[in-house]
C-alpha atoms as a PDB file:
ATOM      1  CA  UNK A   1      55.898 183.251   8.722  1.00  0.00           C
ATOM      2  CA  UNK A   2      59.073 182.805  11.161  1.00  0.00           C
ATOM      3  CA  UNK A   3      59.207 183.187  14.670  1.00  0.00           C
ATOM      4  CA  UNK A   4      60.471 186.185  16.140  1.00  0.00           C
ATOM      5  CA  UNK A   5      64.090 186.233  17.908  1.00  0.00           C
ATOM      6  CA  UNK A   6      62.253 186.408  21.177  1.00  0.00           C
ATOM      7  CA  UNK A   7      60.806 183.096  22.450  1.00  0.00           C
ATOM      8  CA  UNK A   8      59.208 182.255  25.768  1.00  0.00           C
ATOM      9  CA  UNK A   9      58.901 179.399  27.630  1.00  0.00           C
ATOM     10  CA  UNK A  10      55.544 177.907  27.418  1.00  0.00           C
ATOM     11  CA  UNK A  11      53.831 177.400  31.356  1.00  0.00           C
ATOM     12  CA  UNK A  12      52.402 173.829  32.133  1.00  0.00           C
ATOM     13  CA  UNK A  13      51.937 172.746  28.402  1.00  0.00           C
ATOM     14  CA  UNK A  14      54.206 170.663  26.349  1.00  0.00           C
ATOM     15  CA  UNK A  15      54.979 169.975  22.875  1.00  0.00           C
ATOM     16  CA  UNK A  16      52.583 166.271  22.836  1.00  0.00           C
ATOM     17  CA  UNK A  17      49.709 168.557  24.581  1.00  0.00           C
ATOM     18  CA  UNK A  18      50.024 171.421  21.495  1.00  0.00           C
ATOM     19  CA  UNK A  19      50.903 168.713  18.784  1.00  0.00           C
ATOM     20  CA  UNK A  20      47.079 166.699  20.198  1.00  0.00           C
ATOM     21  CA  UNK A  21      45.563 170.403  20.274  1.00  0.00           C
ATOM     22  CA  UNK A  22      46.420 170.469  16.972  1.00  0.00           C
ATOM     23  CA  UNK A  23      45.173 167.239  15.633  1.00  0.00           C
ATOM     24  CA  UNK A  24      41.779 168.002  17.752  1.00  0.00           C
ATOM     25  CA  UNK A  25      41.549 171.186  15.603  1.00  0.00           C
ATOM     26  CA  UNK A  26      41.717 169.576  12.312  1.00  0.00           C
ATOM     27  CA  UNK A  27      39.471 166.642  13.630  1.00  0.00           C
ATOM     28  CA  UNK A  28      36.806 169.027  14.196  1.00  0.00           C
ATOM     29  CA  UNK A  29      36.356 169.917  10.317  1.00  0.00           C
ATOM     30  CA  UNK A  30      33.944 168.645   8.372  1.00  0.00           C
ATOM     31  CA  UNK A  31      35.849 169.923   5.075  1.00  0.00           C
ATOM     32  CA  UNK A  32      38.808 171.614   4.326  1.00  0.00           C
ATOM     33  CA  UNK A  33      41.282 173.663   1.715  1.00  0.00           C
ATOM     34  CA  UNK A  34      44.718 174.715   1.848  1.00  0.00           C
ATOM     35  CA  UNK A  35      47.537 175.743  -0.028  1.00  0.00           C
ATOM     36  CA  UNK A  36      50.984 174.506   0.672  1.00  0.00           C
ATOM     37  CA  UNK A  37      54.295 175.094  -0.682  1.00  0.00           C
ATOM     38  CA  UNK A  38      57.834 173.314  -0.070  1.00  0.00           C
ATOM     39  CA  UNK A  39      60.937 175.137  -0.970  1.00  0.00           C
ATOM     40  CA  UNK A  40      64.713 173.347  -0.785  1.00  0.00           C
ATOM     41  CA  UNK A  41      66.991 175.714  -2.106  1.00  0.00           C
ATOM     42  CA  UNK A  42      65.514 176.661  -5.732  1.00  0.00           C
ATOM     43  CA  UNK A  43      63.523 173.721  -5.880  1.00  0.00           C
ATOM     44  CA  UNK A  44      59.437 173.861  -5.065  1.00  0.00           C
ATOM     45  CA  UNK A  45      56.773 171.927  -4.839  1.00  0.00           C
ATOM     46  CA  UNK A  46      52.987 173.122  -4.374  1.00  0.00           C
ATOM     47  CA  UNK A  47      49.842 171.315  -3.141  1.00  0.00           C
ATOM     48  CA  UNK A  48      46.294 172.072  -2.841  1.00  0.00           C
ATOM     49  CA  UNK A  49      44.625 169.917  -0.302  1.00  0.00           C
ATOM     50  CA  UNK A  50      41.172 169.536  -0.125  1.00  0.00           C
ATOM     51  CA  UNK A  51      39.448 167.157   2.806  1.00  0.00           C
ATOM     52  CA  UNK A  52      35.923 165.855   2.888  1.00  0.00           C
ATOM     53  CA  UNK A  53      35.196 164.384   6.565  1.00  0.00           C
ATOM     54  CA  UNK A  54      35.414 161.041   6.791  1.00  0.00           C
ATOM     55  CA  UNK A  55      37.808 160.224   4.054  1.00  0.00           C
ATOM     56  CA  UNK A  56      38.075 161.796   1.096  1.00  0.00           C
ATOM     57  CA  UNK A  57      41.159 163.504   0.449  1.00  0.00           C
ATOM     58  CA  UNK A  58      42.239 165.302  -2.843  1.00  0.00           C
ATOM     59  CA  UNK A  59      46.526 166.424  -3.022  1.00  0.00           C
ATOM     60  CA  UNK A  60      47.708 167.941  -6.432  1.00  0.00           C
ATOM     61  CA  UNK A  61      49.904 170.170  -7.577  1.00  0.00           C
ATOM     62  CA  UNK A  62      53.460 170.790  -9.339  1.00  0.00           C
ATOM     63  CA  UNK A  63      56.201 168.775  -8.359  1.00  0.00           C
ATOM     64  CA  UNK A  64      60.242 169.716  -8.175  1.00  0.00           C
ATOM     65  CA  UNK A  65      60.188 168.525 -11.593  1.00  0.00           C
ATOM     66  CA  UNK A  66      57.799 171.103 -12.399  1.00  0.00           C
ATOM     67  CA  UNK A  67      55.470 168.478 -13.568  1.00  0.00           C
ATOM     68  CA  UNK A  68      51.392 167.996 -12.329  1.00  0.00           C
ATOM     69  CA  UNK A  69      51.278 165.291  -9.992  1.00  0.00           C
ATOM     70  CA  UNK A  70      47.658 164.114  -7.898  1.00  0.00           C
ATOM     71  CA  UNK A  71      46.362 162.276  -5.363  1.00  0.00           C
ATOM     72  CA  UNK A  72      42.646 161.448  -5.376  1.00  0.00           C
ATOM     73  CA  UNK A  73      40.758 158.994  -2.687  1.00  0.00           C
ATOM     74  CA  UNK A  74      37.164 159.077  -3.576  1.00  0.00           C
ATOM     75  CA  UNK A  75      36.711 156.802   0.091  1.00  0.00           C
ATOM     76  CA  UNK A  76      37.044 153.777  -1.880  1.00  0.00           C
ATOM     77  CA  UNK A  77      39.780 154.152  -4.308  1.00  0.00           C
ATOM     78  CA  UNK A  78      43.018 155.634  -4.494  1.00  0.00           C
ATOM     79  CA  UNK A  79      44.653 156.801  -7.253  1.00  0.00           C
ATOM     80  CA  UNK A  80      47.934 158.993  -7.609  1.00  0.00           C
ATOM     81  CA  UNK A  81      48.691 160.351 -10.769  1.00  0.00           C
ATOM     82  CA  UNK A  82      52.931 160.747 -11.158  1.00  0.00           C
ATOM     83  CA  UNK A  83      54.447 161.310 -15.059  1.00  0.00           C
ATOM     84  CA  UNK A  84      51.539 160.901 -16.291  1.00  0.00           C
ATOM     85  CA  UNK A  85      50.178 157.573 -15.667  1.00  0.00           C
ATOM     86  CA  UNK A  86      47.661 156.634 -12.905  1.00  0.00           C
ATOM     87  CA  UNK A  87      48.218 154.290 -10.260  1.00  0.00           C
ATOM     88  CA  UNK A  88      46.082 152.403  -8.227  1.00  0.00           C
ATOM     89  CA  UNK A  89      47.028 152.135  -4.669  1.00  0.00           C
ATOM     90  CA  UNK A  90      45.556 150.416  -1.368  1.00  0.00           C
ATOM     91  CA  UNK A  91      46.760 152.465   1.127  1.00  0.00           C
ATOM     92  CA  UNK A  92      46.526 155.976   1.612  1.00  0.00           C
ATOM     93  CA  UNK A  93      49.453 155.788   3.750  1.00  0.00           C
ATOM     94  CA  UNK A  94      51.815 154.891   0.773  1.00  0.00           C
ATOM     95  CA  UNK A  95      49.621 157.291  -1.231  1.00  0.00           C
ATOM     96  CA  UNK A  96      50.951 159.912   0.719  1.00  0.00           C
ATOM     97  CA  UNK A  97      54.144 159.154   0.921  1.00  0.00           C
ATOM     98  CA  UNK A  98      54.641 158.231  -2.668  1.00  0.00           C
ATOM     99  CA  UNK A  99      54.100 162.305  -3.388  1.00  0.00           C
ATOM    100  CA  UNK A 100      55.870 163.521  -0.295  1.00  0.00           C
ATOM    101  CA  UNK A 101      59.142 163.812  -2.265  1.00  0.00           C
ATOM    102  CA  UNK A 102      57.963 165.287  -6.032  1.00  0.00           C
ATOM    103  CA  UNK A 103      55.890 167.911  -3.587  1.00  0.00           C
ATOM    104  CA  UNK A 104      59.309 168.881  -1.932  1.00  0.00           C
ATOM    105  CA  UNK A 105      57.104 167.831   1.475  1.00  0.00           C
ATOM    106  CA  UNK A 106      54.036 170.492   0.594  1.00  0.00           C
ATOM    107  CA  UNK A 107      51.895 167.297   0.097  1.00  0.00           C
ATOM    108  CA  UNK A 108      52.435 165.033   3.480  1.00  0.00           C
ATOM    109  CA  UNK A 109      52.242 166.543   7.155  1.00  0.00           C
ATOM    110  CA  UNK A 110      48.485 168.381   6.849  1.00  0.00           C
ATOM    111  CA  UNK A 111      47.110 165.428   4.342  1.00  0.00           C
ATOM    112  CA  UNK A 112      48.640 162.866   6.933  1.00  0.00           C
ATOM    113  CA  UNK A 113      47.010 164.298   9.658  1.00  0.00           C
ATOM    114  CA  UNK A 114      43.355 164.926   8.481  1.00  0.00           C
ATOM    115  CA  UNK A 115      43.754 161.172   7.602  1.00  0.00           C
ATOM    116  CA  UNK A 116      45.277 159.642  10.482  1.00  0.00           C
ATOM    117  CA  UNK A 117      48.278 158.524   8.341  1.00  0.00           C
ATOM    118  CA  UNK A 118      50.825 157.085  10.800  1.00  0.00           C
ATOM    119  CA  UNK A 119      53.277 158.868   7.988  1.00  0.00           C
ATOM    120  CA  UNK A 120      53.876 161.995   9.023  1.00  0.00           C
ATOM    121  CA  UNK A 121      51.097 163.328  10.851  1.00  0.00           C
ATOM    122  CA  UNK A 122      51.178 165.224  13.932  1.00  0.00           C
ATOM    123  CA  UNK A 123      50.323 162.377  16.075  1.00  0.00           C
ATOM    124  CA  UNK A 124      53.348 160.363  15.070  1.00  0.00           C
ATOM    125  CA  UNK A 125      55.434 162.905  16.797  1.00  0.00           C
ATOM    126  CA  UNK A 126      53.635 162.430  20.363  1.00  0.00           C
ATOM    127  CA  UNK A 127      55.710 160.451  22.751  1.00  0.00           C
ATOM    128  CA  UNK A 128      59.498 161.339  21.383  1.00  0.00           C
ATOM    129  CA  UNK A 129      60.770 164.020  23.310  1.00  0.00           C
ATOM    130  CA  UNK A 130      60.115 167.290  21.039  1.00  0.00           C
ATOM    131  CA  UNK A 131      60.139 170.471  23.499  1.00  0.00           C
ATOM    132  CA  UNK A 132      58.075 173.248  22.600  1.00  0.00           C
ATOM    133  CA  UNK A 133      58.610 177.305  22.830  1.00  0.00           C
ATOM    134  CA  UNK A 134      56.045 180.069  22.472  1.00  0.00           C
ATOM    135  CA  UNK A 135      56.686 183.225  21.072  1.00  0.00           C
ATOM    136  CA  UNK A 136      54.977 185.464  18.352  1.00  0.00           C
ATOM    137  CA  UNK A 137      55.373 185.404  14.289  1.00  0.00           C
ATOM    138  CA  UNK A 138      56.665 188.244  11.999  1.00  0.00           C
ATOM    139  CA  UNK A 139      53.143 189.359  11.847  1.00  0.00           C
ATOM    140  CA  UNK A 140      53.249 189.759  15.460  1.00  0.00           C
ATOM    141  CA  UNK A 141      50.808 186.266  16.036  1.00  0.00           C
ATOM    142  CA  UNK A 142      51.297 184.283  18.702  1.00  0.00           C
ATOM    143  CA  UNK A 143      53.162 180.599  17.640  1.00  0.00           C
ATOM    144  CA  UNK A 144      54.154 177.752  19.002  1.00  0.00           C
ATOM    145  CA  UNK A 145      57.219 176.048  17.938  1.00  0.00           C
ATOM    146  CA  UNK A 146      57.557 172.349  18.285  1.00  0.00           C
ATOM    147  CA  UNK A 147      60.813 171.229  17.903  1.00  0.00           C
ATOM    148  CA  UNK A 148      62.342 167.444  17.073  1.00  0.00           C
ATOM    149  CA  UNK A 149      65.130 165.722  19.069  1.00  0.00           C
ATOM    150  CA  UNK A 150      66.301 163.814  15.343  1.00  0.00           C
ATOM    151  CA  UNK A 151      69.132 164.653  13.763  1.00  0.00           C
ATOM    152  CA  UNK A 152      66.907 166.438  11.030  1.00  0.00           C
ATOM    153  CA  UNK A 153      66.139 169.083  13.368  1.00  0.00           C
ATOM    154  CA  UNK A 154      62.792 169.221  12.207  1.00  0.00           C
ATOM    155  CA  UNK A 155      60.191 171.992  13.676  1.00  0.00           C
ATOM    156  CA  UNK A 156      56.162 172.828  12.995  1.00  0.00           C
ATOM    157  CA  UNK A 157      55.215 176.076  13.630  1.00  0.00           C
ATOM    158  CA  UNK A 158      51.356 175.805  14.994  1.00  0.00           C
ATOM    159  CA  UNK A 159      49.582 179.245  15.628  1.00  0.00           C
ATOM    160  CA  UNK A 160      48.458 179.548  18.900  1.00  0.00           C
ATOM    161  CA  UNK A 161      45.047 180.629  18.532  1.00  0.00           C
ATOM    162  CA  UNK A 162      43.534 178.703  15.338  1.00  0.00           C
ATOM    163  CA  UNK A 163      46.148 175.531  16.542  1.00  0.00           C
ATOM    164  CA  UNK A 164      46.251 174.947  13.043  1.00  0.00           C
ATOM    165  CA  UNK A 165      50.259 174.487  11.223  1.00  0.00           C
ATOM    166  CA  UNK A 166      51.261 177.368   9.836  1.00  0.00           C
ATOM    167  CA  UNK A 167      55.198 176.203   8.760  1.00  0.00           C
ATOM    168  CA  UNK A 168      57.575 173.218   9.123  1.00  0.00           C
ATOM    169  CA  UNK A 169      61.134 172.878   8.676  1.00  0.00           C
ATOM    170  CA  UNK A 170      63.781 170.086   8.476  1.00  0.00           C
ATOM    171  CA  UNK A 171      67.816 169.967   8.085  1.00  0.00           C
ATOM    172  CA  UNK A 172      68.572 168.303   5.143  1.00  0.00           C
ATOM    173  CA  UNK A 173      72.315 168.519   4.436  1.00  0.00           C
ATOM    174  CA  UNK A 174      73.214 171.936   4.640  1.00  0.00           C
ATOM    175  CA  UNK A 175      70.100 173.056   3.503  1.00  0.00           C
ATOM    176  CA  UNK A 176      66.814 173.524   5.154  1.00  0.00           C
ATOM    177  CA  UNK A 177      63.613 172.099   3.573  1.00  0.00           C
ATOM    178  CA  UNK A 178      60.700 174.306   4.116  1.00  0.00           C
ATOM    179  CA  UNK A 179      57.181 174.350   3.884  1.00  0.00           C
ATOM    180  CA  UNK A 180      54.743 177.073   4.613  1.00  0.00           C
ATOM    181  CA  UNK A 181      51.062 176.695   4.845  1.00  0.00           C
ATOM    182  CA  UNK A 182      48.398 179.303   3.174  1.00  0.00           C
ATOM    183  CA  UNK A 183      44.956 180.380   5.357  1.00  0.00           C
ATOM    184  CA  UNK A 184      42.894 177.807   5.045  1.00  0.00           C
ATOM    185  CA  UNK A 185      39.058 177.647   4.111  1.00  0.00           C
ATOM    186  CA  UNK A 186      37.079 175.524   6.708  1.00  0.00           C
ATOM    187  CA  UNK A 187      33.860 174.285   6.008  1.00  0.00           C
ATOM    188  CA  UNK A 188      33.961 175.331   2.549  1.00  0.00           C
ATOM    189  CA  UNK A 189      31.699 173.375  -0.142  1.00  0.00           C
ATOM    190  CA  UNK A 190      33.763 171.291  -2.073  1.00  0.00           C
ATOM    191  CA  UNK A 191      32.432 170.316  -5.534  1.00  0.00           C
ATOM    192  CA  UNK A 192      32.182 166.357  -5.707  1.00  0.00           C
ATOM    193  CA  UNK A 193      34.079 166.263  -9.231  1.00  0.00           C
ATOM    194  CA  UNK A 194      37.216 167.329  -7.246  1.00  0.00           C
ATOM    195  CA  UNK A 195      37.300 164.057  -5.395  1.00  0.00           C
ATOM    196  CA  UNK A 196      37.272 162.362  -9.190  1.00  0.00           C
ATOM    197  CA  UNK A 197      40.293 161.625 -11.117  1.00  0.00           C
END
């Protein structure tokens, strides 16, 4: 989903108030599922992310290698699973970030967020000068587009009415890294094997 050549100026909101609406919104689930996939050039990288309020968190999917990779934090442990071997880890901050390359960046910003990782997630953007335009998707939606002051030129796309992300980009050479973000299922039931490794 892009946004449309036409972009307004937001009134009275800026991008830390839509980047903290969008944080609230994924605070307020109790579980969640999405889809994700990050494209750079011809290589892609796919997650599935499923959430279990307070801190369960499940990431897998194929990496640019084309190979399985997985994240799994039960609450207590964290494991990440990476050429086949498992790995114990203490953090899920570096659990995160240890798959936010192999997933081409599909596995990071929405995982980071429902955890509170300072890696990544919306709230580590607050404070740095990103501006913020309105506007409406392909689809005719109506999106807001937070945009970065680094020299990455990163953006999220955040939809307007759900305040949930919807796509991200960043510069990275000449190329743009991409990810777009599937509906997601709120509130589903999630099956406590998937939280197993």
């Amino acid at each position: 989903m892009f946004l449309a050549a036409i972009i307004l100026q937001p009134t009275q909101l800026t991008a830390d108030d839509i980047l903290k609406r969008s944080q609230q919104a994924y605070d307020a689930f109790n579980t969640f599922e999405q889809d994700t996939v990050g494209t750079f050039g011809r290589t892609k990288g796919t997650a599935r992310i499923s959430y279990t309020k307070p801190d369960k968190l499940r990431v897998s999917g194929l990496s640019m290698g084309k190979t399985r990779y997985d994240l799994v934090c039960d609450g207590k442990n964290i494991s990440i699973l990476n050429a086949s071997n498992w790995n114990q880890l203490n953090n899920i901050t570096v659990a995160i970030a240890a798959i936010s390359g192999i997933s081409v960046n599909a596995g990071s910003l929405v995982p980071s967020t429902l955890m509170h990782s300072p890696f990544g997630g919306l709230m580590t953007y607050t404070g740095h000068g990103w501006t913020l335009k309105s506007g409406k998707n392909k689809l005719g939606k109506p999106v807001y587009k937070v945009h970065g002051p680094a020299a990455t030129d990163p953006s999220i796309w955040i939809d307007a009415t759900t305040n949930l992300i919807i796509r991200a980009e960043v510069a990275a050479g000449a190329q743009t890294l991409a990810v777009t973000f599937s509906t997601p299922r709120i509130n589903p039931t999630i099956a406590p094997w998937r939280f197993r490794k």
